[in-house]
Protein backbone atom coordinates (compact mmCIF):
# COMPACT_ATOMS: atom_id res chain seq x y z
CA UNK A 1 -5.79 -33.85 22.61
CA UNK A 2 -2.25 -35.35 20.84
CA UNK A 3 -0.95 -35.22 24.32
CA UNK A 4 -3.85 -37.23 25.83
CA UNK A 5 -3.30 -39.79 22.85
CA UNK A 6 -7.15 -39.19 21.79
CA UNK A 7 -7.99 -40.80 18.78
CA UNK A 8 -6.76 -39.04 15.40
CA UNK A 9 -9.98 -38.37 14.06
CA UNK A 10 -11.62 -36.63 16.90
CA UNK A 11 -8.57 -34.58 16.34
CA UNK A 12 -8.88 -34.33 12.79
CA UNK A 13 -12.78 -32.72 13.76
CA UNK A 14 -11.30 -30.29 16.13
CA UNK A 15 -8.90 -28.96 13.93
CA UNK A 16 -11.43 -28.74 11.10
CA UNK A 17 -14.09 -26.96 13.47
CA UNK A 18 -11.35 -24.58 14.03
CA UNK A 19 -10.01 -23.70 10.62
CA UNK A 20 -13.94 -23.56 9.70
CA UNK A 21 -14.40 -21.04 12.26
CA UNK A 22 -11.39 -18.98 11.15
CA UNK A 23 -12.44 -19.58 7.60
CA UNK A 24 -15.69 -17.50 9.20
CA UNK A 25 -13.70 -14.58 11.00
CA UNK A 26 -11.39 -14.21 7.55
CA UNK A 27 -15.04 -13.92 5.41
CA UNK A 28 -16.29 -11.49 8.13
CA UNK A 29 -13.16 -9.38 8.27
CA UNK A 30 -13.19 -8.94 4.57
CA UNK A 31 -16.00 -7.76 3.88
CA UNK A 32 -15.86 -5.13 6.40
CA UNK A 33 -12.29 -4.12 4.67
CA UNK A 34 -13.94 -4.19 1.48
CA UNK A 35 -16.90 -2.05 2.61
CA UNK A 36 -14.31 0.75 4.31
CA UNK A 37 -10.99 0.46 3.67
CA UNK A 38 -10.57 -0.46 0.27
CA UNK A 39 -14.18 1.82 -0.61
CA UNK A 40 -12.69 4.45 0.87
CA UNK A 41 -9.34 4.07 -0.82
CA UNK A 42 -10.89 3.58 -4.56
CA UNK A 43 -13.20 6.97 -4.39
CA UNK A 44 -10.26 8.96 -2.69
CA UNK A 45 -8.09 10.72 -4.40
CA UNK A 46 -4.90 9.49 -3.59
CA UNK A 47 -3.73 6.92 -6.29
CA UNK A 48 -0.94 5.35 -4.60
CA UNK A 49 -2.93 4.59 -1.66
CA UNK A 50 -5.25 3.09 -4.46
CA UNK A 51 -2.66 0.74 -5.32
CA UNK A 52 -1.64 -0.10 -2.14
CA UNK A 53 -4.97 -1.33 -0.91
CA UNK A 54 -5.57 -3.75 -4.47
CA UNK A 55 -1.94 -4.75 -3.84
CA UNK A 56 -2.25 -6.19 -0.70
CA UNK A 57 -5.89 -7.88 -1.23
CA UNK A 58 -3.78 -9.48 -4.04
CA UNK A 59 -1.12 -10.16 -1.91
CA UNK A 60 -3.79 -11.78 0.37
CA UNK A 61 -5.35 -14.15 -2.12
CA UNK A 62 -1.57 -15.02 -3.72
CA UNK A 63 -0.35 -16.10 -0.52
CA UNK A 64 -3.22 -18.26 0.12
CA UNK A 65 -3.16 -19.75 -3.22
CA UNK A 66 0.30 -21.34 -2.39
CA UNK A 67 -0.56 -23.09 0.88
């Protein structure tokens, strides 16, 4: 669309429809990591791979914080 010199805000609406439909894959993704991996991780026994698994939802959620 830039290269067709389309007007800004129909660009503007694309990009937003896009980053609202990654927005949705991101939600979606997380909750089925939340439901599995990071279940799975709390109630094992292991408790490095505990840490591991809250370290990188932090991680997550830190990095997104700063954009």
């Amino acid at each position: 669309m830039v290269d067709e010199d389309a007007y800004c805000i129909d660009i503007i609406q694309q990009v937003q429809a896009v980053q609202a439909a990654l927005n949705k894959i991101n939600t979606i993704l997380l909750d089925n990591h939340l439901k599995t991996c990071v279940t799975t991780a709390i109630q094992g026994d292991d408790p490095e791979q505990r840490e591991q698994m809250l370290s990188e939802l932090s991680a997550v959620f830190t990095a997104k914080s700063k954009l």
